[in-house]
Structure formats: structure tokens, C-alpha cells
C-alpha atoms as a PDB file:
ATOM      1  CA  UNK A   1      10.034 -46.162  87.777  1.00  0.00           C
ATOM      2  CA  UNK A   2      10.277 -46.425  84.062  1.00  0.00           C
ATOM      3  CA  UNK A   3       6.945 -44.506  83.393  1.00  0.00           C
ATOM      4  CA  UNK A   4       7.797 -41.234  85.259  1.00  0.00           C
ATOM      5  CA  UNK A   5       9.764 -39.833  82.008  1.00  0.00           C
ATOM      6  CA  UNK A   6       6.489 -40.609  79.504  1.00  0.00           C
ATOM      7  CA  UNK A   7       4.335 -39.388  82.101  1.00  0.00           C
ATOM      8  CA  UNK A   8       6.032 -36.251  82.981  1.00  0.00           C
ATOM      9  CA  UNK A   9       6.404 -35.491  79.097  1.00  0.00           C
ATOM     10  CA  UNK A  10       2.801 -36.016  78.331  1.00  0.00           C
ATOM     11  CA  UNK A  11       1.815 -33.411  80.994  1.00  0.00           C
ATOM     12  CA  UNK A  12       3.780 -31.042  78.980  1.00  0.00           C
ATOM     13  CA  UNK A  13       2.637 -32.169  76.135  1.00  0.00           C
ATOM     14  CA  UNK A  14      -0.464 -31.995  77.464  1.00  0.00           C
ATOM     15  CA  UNK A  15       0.566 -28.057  78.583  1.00  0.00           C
ATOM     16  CA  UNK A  16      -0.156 -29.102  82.244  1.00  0.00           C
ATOM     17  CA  UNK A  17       3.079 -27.143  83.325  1.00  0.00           C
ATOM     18  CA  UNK A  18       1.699 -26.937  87.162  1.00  0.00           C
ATOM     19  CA  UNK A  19       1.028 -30.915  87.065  1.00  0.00           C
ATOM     20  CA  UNK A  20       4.220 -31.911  85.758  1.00  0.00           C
ATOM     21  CA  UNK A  21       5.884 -29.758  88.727  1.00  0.00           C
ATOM     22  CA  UNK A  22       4.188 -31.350  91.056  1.00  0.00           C
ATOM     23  CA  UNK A  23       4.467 -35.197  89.680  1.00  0.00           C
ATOM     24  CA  UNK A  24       8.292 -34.504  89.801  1.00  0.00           C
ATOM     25  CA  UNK A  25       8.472 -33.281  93.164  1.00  0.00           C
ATOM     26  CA  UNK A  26       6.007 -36.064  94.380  1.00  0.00           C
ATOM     27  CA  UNK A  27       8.954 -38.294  92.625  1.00  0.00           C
ATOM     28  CA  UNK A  28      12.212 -36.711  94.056  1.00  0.00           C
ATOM     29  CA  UNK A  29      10.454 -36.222  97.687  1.00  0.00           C
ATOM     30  CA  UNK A  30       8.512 -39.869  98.237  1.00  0.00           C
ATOM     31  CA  UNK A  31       8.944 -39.799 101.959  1.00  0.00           C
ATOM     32  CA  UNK A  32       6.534 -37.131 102.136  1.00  0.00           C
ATOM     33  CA  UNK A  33       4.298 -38.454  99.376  1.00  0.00           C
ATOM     34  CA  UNK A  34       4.275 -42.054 100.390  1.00  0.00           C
ATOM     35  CA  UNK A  35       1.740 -42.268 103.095  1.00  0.00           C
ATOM     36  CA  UNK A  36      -0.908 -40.414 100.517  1.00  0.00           C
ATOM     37  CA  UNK A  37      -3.787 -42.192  98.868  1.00  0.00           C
ATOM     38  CA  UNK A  38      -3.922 -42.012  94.876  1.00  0.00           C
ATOM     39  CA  UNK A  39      -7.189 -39.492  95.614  1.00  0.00           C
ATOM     40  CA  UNK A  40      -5.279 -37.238  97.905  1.00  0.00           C
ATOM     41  CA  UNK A  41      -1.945 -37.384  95.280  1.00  0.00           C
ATOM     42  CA  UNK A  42      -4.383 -36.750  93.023  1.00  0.00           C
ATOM     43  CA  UNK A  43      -6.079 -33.134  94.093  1.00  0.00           C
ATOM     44  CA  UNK A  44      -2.506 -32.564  95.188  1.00  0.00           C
ATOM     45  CA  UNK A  45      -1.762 -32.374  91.622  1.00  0.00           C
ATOM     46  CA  UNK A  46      -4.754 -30.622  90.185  1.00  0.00           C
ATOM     47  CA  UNK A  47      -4.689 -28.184  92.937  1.00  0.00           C
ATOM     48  CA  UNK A  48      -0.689 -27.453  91.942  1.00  0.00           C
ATOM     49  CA  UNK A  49      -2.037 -27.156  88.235  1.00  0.00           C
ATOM     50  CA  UNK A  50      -5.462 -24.672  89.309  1.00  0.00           C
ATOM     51  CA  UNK A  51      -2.905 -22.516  91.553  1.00  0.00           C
ATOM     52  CA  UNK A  52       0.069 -22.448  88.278  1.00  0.00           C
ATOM     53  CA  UNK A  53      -2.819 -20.874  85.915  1.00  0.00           C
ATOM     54  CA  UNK A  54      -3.927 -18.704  88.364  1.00  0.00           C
ATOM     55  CA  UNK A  55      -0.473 -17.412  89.010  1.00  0.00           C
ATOM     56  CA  UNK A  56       0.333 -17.189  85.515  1.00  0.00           C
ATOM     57  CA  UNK A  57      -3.021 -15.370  84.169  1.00  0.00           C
ATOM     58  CA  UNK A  58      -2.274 -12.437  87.136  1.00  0.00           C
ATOM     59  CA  UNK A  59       1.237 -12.494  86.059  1.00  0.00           C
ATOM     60  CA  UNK A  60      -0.222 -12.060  82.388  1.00  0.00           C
ATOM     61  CA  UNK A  61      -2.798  -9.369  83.632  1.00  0.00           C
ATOM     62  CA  UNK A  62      -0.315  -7.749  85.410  1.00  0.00           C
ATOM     63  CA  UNK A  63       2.209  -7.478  82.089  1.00  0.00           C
ATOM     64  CA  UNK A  64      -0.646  -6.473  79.913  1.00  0.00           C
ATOM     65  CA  UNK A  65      -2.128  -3.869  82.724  1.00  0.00           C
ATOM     66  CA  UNK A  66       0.911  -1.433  82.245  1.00  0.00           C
ATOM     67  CA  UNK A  67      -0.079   0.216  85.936  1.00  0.00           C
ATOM     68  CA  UNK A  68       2.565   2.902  86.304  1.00  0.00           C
ATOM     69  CA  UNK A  69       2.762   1.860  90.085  1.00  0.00           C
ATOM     70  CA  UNK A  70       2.962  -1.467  92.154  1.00  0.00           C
ATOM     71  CA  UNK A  71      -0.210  -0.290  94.373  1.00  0.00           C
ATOM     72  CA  UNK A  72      -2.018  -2.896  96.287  1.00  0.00           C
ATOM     73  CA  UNK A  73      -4.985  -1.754  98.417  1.00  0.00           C
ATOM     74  CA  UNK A  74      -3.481  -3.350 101.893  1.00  0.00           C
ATOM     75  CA  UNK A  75      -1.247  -0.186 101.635  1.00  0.00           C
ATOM     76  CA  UNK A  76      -3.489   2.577 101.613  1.00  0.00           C
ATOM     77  CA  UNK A  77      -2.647   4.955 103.637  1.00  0.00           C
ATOM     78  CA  UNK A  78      -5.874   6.639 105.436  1.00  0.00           C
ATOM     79  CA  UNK A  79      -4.480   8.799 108.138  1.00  0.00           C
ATOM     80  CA  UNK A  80      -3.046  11.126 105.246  1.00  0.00           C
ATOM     81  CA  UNK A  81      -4.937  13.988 105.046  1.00  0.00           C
ATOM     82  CA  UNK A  82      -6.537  13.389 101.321  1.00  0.00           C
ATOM     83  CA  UNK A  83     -10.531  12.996 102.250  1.00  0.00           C
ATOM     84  CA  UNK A  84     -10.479   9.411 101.111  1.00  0.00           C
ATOM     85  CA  UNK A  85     -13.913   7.618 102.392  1.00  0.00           C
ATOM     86  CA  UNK A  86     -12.907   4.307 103.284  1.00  0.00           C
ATOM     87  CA  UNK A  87     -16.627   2.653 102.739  1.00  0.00           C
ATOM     88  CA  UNK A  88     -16.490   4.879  99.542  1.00  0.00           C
ATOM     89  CA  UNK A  89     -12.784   3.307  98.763  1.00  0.00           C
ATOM     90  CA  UNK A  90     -14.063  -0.247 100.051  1.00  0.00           C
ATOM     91  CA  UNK A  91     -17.125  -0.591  97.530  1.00  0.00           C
ATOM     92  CA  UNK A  92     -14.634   0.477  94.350  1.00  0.00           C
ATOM     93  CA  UNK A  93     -12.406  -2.338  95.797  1.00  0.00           C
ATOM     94  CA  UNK A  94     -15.505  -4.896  94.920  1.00  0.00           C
ATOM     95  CA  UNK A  95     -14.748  -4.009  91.321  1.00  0.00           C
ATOM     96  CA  UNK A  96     -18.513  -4.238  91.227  1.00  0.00           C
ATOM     97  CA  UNK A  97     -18.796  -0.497  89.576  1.00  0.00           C
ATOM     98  CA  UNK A  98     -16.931  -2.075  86.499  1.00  0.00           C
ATOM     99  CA  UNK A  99     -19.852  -4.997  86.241  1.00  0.00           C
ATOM    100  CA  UNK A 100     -22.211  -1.958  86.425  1.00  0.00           C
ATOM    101  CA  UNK A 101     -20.331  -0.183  83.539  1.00  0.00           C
ATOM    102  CA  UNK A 102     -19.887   2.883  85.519  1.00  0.00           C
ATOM    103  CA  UNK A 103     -16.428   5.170  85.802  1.00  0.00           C
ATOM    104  CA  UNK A 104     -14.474   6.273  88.238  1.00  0.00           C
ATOM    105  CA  UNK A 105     -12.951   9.574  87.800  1.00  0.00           C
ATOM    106  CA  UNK A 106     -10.257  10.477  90.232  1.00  0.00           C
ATOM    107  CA  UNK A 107      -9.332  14.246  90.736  1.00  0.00           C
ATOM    108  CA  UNK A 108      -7.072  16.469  93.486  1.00  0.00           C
ATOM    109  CA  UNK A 109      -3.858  18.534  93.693  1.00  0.00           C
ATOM    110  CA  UNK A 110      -0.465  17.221  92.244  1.00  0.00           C
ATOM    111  CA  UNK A 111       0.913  14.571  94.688  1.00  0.00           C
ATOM    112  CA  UNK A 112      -1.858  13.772  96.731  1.00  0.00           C
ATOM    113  CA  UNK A 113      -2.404  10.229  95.137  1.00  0.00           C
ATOM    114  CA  UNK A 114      -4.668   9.933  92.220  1.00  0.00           C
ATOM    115  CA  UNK A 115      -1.890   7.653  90.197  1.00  0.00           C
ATOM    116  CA  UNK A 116      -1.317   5.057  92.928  1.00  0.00           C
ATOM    117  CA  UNK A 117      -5.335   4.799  93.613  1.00  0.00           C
ATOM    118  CA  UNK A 118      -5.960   4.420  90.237  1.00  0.00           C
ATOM    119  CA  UNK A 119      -3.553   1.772  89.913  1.00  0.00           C
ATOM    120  CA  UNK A 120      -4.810   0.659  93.063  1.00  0.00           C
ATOM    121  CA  UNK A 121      -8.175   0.175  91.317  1.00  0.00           C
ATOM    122  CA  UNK A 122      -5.904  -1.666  88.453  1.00  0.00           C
ATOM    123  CA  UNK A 123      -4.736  -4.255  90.706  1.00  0.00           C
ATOM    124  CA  UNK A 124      -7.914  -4.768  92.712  1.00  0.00           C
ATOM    125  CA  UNK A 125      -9.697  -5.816  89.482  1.00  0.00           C
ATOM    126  CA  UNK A 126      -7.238  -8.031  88.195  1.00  0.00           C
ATOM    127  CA  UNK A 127      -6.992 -10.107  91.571  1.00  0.00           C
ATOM    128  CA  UNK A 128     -10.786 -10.458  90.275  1.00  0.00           C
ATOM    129  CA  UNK A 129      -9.934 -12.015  86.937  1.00  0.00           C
ATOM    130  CA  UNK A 130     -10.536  -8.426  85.110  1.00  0.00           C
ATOM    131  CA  UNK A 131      -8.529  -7.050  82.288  1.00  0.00           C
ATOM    132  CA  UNK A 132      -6.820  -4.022  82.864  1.00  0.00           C
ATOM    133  CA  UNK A 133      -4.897  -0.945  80.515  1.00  0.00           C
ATOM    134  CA  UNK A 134      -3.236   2.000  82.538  1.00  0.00           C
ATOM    135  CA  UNK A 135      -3.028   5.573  80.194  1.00  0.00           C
ATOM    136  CA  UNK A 136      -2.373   9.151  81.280  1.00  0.00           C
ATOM    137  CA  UNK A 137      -5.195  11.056  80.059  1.00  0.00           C
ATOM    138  CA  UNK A 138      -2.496  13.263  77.979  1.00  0.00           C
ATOM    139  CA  UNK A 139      -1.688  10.292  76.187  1.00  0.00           C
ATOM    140  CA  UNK A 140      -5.142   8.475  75.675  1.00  0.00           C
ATOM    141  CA  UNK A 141      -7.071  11.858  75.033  1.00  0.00           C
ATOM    142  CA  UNK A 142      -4.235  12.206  71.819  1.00  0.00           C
ATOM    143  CA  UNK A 143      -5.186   8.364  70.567  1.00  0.00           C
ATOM    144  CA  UNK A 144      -8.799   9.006  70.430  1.00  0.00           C
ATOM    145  CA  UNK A 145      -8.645  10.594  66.629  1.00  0.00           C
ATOM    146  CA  UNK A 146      -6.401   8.080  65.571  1.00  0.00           C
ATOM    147  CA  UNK A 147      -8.642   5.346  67.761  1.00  0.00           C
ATOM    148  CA  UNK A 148     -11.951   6.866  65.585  1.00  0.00           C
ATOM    149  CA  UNK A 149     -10.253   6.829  62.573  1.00  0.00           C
ATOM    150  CA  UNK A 150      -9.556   2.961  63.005  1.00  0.00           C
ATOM    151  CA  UNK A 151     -12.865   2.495  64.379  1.00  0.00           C
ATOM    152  CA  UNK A 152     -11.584   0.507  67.738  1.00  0.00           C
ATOM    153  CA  UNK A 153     -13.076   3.371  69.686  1.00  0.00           C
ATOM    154  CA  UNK A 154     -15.794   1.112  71.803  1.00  0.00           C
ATOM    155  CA  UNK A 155     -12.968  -1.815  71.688  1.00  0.00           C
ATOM    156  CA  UNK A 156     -10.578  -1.045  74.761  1.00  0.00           C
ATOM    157  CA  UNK A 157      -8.515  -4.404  74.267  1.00  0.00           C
ATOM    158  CA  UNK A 158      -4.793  -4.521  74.293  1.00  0.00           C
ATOM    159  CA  UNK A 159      -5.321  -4.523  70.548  1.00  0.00           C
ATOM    160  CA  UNK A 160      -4.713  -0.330  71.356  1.00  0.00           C
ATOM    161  CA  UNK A 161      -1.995   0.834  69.585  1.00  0.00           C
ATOM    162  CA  UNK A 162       1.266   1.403  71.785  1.00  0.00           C
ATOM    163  CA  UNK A 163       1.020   5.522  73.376  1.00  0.00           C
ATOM    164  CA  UNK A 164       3.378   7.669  72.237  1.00  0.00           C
ATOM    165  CA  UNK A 165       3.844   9.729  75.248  1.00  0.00           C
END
């Protein structure tokens, strides 16, 4: 088919990376592809494409989240003796205290956990389309005079100079 090449280059073109992925291998595999309406080809496509960006912008949230740990919440351990509440632990997970605009301030004996459920906390918001910027509090609590002096204070954007520590 002599309009596969234009197409496939105007869907880059077009920056439709997850589109132009799927087009090819709906090209190279036709056997499985064949007995599909346009419609169903169709979503097939745009679904590829939705699924592509969403991949990309946690990939990107990830990058720009600097989490000191890979923590996801499916690995919490709750039998270890810490105190953590799990319904306490579930309703942070709903990210809904950062829509409120309240903190979370995590505190305990060296070891127990308090990086990996913070970065726990990290992850859980990005899977919910939230920007995220892990800092030891050594390292953030020395930026603040130079963050005041810039006047970027109430900005916490990855426009933050890079920590020293």
C-alpha cells in the first residue's frame, strides 16, 4: 500500500508517536487486523496513542520526581512493627490531602521507614497525574535563604535550583 509511508510520517509529524506504532503494527500483522471494522481499527489506534502519553507523562513525572526509592504502596509492609494505621495510610494514598493543601510530616527512629513512605506518597500522587520533587530536609532547609533571596519561595516547580547535598 503506497500510502502507509505518508501516513505513518504524518503521525510523526503530527507527534502522534503511540498512533504511528500502532498503524505499523496493524500493517506488518494484517491477519490479526483484517477481520476489524475501520471504527474498531480506529479506537485501536487512539487507545495505543491515550495509553503512549500516559506512559510517557509517568515516565516524565517519575524523572522529574527524584524519589530516592522505587516505593510503590502494593509493598507496604504492615506486619512490621512501625504503628502504621492502614485506614490512616489508605486516605494519604487518595492524594486527596494534597487537593486540600495540607502536609504530611513523617517522623520515627532511623530505619523504621519514613524515606520509602514518603516516596511512597511520591509515587501514589504521580499515578494521579500530580507533580512531584523528593528533598532531604538537610538539603531543602539550606535552599530556603537562597530560595527567598530569588523570591521562588511559594513556587515549588522543578524550576528549584539543583541541591547541593
Amino acid at each position: 500500500m503506497m500510502l502507509n509511508h505518508p501516513t505513518l510520517h504524518t503521525l510523526h509529524q503530527l507527534k502522534l508517536a503511540g498512533m504511528a506504532d500502532g498503524f505499523e503494527r496493524q500493517i506488518t500483522q494484517p491477519a490479526t487486523h483484517d477481520e476489524l471494522s475501520f471504527d474498531e481499527r480506529l479506537a485501536l489506534l487512539v487507545d495505543q496513542e491515550k495509553t503512549y502519553r500516559d506512559n510517557n507523562k509517568v515516565t516524565r513525572l517519575l524523572t522529574a520526581a527524584k524519589l530516592k526509592l522505587q516505593a510503590n504502596p502494593e509493598h507496604i509492609d504492615y506486619s512490621h512493627p512501625r504503628g502504621l494505621n492502614k485506614s490512616q495510610l489508605a486516605q494519604l494514598l487518595s492524594s486527596q490531602w494534597i487537593h486540600q493543601h495540607h502536609n504530611v510530616l513523617i517522623e520515627g527512629p532511623t530505619g523504621c521507614g519514613k524515606t520509602y513512605l514518603a516516596c511512597v506518597l511520591g509515587t501514589q500522587a504521580f499515578r494521579h497525574g500530580l507533580s512531584v520533587r523528593y528533598f532531604r530536609v538537610s538539603c531543602l532547609l539550606g535552599m530556603l535563604p537562597l530560595l527567598m533571596a530569588m523570591g521562588v519561595l511559594p513556587n515549588l516547580s522543578s524550576s528549584w535550583p539543583k541541591p547541593i547535598c
